[in-house]
C-alpha atoms as a PDB file:
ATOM      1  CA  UNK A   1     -13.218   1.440  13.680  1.00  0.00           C
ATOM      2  CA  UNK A   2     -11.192   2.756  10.788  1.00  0.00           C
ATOM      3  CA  UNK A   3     -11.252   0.969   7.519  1.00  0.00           C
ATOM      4  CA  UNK A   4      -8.301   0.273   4.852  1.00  0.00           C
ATOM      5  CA  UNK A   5      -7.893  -0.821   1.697  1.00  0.00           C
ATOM      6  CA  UNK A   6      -4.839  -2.618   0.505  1.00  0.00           C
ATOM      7  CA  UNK A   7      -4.786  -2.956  -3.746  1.00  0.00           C
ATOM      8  CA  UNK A   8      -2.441  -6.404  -4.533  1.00  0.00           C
ATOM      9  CA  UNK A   9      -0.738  -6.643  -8.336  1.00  0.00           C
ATOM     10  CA  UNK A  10       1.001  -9.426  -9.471  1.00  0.00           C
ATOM     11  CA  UNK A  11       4.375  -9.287  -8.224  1.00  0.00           C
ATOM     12  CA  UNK A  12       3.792  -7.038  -5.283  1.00  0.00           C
ATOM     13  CA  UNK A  13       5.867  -7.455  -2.189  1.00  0.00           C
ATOM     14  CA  UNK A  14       4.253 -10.332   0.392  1.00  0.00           C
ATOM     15  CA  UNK A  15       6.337  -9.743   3.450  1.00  0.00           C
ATOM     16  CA  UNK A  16       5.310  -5.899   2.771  1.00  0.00           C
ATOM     17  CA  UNK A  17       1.341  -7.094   2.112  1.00  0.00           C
ATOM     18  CA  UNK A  18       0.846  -9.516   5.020  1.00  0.00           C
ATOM     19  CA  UNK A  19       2.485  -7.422   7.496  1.00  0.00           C
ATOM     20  CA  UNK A  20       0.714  -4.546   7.078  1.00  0.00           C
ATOM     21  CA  UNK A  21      -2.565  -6.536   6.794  1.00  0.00           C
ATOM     22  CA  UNK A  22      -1.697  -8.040  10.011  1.00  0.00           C
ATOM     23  CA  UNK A  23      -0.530  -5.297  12.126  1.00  0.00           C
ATOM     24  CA  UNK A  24      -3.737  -3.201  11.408  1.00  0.00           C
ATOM     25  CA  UNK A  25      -6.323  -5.720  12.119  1.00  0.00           C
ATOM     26  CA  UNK A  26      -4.357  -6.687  15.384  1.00  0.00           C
ATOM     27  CA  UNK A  27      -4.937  -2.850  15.687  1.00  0.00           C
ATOM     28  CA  UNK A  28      -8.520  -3.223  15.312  1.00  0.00           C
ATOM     29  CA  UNK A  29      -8.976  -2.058  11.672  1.00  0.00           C
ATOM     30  CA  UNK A  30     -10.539  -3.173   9.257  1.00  0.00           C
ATOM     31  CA  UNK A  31      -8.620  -4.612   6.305  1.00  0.00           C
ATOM     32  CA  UNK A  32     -10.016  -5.099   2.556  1.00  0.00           C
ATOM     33  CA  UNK A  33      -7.524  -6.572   0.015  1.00  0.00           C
ATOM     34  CA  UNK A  34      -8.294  -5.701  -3.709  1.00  0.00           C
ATOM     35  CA  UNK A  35      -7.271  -7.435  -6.962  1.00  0.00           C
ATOM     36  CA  UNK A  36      -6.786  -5.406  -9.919  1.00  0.00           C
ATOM     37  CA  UNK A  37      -9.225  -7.058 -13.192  1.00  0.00           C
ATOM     38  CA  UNK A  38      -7.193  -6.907 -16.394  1.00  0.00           C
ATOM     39  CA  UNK A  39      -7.840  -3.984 -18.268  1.00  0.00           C
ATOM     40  CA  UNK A  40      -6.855  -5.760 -21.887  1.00  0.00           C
ATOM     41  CA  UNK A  41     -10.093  -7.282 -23.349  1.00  0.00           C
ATOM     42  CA  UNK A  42      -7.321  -9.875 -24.794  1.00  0.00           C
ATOM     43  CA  UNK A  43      -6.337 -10.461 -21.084  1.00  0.00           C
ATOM     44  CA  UNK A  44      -9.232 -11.021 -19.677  1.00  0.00           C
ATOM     45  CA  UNK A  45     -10.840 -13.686 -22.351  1.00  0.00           C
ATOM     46  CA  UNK A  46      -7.928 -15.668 -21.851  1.00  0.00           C
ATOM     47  CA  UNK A  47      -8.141 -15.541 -17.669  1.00  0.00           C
ATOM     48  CA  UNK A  48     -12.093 -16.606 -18.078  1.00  0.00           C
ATOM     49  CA  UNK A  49     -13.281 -19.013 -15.273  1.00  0.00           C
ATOM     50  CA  UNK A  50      -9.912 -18.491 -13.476  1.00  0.00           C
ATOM     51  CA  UNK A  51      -9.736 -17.294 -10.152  1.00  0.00           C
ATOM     52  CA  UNK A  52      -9.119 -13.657 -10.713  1.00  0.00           C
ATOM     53  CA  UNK A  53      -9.368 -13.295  -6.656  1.00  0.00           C
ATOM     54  CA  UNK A  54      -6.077 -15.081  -6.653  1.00  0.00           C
ATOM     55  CA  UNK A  55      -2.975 -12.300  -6.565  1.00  0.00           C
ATOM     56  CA  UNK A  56       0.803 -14.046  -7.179  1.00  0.00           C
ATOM     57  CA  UNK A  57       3.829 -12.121  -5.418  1.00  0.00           C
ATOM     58  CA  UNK A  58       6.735 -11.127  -6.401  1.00  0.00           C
ATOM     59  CA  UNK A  59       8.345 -14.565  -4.700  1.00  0.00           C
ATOM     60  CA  UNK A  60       5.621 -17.055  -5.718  1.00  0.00           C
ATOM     61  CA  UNK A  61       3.234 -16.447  -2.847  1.00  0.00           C
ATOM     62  CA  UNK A  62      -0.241 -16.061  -4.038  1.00  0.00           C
ATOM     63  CA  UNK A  63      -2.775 -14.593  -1.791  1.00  0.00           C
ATOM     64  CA  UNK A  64      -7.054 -13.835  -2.300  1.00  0.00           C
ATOM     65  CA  UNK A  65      -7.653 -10.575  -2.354  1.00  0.00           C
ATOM     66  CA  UNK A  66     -11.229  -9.952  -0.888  1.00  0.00           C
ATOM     67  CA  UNK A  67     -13.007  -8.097  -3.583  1.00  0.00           C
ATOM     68  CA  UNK A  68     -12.162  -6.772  -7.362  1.00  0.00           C
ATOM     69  CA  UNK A  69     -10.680  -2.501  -7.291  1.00  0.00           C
ATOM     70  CA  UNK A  70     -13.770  -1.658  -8.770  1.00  0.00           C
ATOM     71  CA  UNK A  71     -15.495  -1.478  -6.376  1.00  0.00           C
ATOM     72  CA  UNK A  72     -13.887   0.506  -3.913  1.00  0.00           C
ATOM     73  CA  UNK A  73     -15.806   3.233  -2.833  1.00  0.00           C
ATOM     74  CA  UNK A  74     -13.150   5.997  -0.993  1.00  0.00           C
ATOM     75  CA  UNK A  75     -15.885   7.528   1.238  1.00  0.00           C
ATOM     76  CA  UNK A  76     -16.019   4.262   3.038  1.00  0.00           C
ATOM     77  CA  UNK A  77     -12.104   3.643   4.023  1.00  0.00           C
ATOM     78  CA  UNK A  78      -9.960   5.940   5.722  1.00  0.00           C
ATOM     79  CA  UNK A  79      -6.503   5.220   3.909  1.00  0.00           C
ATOM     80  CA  UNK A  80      -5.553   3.106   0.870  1.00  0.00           C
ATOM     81  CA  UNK A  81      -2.332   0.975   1.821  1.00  0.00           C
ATOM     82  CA  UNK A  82       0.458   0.225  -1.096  1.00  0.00           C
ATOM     83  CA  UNK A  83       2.879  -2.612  -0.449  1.00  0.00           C
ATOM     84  CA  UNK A  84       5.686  -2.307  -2.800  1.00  0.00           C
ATOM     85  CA  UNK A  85       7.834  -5.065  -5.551  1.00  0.00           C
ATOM     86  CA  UNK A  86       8.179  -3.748  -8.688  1.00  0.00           C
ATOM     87  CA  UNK A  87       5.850  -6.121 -10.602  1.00  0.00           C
ATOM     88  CA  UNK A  88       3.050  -4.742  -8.094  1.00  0.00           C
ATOM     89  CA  UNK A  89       4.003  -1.457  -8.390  1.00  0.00           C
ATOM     90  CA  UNK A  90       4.653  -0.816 -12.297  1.00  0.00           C
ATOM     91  CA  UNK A  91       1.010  -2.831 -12.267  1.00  0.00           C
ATOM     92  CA  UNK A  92      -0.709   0.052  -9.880  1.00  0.00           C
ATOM     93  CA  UNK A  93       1.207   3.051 -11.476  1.00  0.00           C
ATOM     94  CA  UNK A  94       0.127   1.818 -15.219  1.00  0.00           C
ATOM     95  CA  UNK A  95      -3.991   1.432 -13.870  1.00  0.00           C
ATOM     96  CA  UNK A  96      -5.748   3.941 -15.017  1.00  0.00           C
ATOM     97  CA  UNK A  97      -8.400   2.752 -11.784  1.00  0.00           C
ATOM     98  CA  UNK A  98      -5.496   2.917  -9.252  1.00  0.00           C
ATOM     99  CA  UNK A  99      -4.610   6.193 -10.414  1.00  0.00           C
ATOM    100  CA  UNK A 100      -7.950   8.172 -10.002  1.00  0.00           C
ATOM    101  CA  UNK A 101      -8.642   5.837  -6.243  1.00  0.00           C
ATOM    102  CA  UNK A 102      -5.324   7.422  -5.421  1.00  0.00           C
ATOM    103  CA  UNK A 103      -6.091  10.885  -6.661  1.00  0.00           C
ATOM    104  CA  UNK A 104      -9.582  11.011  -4.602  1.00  0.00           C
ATOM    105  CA  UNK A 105      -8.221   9.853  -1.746  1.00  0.00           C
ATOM    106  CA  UNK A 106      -5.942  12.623  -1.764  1.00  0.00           C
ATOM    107  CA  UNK A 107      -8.334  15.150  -2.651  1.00  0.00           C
ATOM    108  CA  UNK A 108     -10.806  14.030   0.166  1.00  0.00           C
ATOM    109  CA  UNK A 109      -7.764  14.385   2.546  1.00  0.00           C
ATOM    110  CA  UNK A 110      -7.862  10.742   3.164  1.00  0.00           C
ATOM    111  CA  UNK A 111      -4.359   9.174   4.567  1.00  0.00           C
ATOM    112  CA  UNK A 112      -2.286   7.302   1.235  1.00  0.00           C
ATOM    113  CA  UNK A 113       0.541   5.292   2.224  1.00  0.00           C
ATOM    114  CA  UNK A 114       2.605   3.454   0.124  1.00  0.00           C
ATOM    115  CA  UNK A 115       6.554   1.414   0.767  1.00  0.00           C
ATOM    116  CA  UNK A 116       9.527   0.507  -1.047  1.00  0.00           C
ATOM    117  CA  UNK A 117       8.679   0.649  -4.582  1.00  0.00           C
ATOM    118  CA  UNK A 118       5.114   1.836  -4.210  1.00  0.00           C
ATOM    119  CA  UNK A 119       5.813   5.689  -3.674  1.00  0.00           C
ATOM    120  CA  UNK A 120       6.398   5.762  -7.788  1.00  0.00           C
ATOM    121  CA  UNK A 121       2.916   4.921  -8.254  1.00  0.00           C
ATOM    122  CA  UNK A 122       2.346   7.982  -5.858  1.00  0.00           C
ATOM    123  CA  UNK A 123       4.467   9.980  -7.678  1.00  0.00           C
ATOM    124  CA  UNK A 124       2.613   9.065 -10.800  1.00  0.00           C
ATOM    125  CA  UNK A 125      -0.670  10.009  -9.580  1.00  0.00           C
ATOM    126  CA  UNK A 126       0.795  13.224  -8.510  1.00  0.00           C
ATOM    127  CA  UNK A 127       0.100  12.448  -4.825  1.00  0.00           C
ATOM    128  CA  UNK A 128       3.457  12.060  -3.410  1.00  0.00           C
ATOM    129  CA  UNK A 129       4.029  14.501  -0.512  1.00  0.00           C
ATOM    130  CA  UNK A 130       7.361  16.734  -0.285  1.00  0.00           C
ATOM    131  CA  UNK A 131       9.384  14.611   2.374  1.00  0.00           C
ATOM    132  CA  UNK A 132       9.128  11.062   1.504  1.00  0.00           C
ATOM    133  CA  UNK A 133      11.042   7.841   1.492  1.00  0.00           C
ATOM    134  CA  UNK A 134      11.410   4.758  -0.423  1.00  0.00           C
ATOM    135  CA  UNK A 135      13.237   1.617  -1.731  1.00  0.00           C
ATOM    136  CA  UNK A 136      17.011   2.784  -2.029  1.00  0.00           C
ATOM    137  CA  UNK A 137      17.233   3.220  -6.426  1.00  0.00           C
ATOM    138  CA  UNK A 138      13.645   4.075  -6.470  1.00  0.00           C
ATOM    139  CA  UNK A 139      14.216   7.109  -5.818  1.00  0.00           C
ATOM    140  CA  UNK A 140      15.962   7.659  -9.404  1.00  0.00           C
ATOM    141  CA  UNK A 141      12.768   7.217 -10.734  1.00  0.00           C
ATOM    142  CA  UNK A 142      11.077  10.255  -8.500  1.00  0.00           C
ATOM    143  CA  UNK A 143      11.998  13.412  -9.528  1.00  0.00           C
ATOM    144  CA  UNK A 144      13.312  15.034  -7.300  1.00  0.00           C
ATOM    145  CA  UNK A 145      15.299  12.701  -5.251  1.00  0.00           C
ATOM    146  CA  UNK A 146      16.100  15.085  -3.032  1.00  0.00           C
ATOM    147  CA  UNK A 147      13.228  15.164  -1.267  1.00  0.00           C
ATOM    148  CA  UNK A 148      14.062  11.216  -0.404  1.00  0.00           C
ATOM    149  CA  UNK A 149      14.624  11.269   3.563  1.00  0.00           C
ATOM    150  CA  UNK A 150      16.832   7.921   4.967  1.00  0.00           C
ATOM    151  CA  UNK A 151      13.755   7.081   7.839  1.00  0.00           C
ATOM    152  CA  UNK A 152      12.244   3.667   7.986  1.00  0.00           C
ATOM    153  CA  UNK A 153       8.948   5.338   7.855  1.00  0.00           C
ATOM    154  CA  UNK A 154       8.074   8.733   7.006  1.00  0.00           C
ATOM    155  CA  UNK A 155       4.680  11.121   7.542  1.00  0.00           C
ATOM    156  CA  UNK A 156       4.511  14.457   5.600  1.00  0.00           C
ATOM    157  CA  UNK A 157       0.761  15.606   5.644  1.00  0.00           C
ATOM    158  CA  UNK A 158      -1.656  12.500   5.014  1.00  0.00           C
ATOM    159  CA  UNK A 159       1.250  10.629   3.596  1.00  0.00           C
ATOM    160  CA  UNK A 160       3.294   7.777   4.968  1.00  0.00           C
ATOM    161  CA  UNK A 161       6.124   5.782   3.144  1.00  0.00           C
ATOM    162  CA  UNK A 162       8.550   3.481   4.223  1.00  0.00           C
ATOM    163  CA  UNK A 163      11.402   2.011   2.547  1.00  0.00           C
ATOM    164  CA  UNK A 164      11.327  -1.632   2.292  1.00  0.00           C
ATOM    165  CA  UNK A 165      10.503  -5.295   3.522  1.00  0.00           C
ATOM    166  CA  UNK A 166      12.259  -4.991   6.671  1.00  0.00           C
ATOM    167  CA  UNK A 167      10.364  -2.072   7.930  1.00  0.00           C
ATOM    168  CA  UNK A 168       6.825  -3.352   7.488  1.00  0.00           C
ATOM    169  CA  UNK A 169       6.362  -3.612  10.405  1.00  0.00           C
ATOM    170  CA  UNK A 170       7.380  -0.031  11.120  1.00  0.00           C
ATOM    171  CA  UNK A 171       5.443   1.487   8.740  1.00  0.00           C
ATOM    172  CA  UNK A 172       2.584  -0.264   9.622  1.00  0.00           C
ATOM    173  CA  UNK A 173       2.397   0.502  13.167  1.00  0.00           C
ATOM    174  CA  UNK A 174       2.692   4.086  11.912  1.00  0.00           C
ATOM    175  CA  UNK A 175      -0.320   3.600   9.859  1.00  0.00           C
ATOM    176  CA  UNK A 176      -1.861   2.434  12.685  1.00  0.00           C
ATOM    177  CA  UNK A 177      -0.733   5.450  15.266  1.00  0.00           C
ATOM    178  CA  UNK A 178      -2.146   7.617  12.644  1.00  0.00           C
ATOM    179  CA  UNK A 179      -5.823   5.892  12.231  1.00  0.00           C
ATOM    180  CA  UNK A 180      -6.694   4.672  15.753  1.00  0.00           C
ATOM    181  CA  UNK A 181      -3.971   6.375  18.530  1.00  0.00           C
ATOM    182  CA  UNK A 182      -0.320   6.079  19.761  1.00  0.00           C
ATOM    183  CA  UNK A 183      -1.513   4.027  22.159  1.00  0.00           C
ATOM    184  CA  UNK A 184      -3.468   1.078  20.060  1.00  0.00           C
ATOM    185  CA  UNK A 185      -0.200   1.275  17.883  1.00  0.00           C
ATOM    186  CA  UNK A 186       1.948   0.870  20.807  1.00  0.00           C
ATOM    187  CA  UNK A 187       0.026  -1.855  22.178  1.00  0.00           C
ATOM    188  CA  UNK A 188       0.108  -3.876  18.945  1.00  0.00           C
ATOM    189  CA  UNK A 189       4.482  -2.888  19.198  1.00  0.00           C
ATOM    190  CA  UNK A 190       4.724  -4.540  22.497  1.00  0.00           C
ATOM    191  CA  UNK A 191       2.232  -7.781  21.847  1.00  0.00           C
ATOM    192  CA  UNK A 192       4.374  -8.286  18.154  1.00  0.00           C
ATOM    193  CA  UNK A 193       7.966  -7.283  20.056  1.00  0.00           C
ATOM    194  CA  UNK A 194       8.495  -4.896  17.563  1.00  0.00           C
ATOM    195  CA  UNK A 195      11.229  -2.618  19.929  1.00  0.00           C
ATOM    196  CA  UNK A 196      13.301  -1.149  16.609  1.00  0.00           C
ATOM    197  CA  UNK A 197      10.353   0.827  15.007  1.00  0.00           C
END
């Protein structure tokens, strides 16, 4: 069974998150959701005794994220998962943790996949792949945008990206054709009625 790991940040993207987290464990994987910990001491006195578990979206959803990002251990997952939203995705390119995860994943040839706004925080960590796509404007902020393919979902190497909300779904069934077979993916397609991806 292949294992992911899906880092929320305030103000990520929750149709992105809870799609993706869905379609792979209907595919049989296993999903962990991370929370980021504040890395400002002044941050973190202030959020004492609250429930740091609990992740707000980007449209007032708040989810639990399963354990804290430190302590992810790469050699244990086989892909880490971005969902995009700017808030998220500013929050994951400016961690200093999120950055080096991303980077040894990468080096370790491990799949990184990352939608809408998320491939910046890719492109930060110097882990985007040539052929990529993203949120339409995003791309102005990846240099350079010509590289920026117009695909729902796109695999160069052990990359995917996708470009937005409404191809979640898409992109994670990708993810999923890429960890456990064409076939569990397509199976998962058909149950969900998922016949544009």
């Amino acid at each position: 069974m292949s294992r992911v790991v899906v880092p929320l940040a305030e103000g990520f993207e929750e149709i992105e998150a809870v799609s993706i987290i869905d379609i792979l464990r209907r595919g049989g994987v296993e999903v962990n959701t991370v929370y980021l910990k504040s890395e400002d001491p002044v941050d973190a006195l202030s959020a004492a005794g609250a429930a740091s578990d609990m992740v707000l979206g980007a449209n007032g959803i708040t989810i639990r994220a399963d354990m804290p990002a430190d302590l992810i251990v790469v050699d244990e997952y086989d892909a880490i998962v971005l969902p995009g939203g700017w808030g998220g995705t500013n929050r994951l390119a400016e961690s200093q943790l999120v950055q080096k995860i991303l980077k040894e994943f990468a080096g370790k040839g491990k799949w990184v996949a990352a939608m809408c706004a998320a491939p910046y925080a890719l492109h930060v960590a110097g882990v985007l792949s040539e052929r990529y796509t993203c949120y339409p404007s995003v791309e102005e902020q990846i240099r350079p945008a010509d590289r920026v393919a117009d695909e729902k979902v796109v695999v160069d190497g052990r990359v995917i990206t996708s470009q937005g909300p409404g191809t979640a779904i898409c992109f994670a069934l990708e993810i999923l054709a890429q960890l456990e077979g064409r076939e569990s993916s397509d199976s998962v397609k058909n149950g969900t009625l998922s016949f544009h991806c």
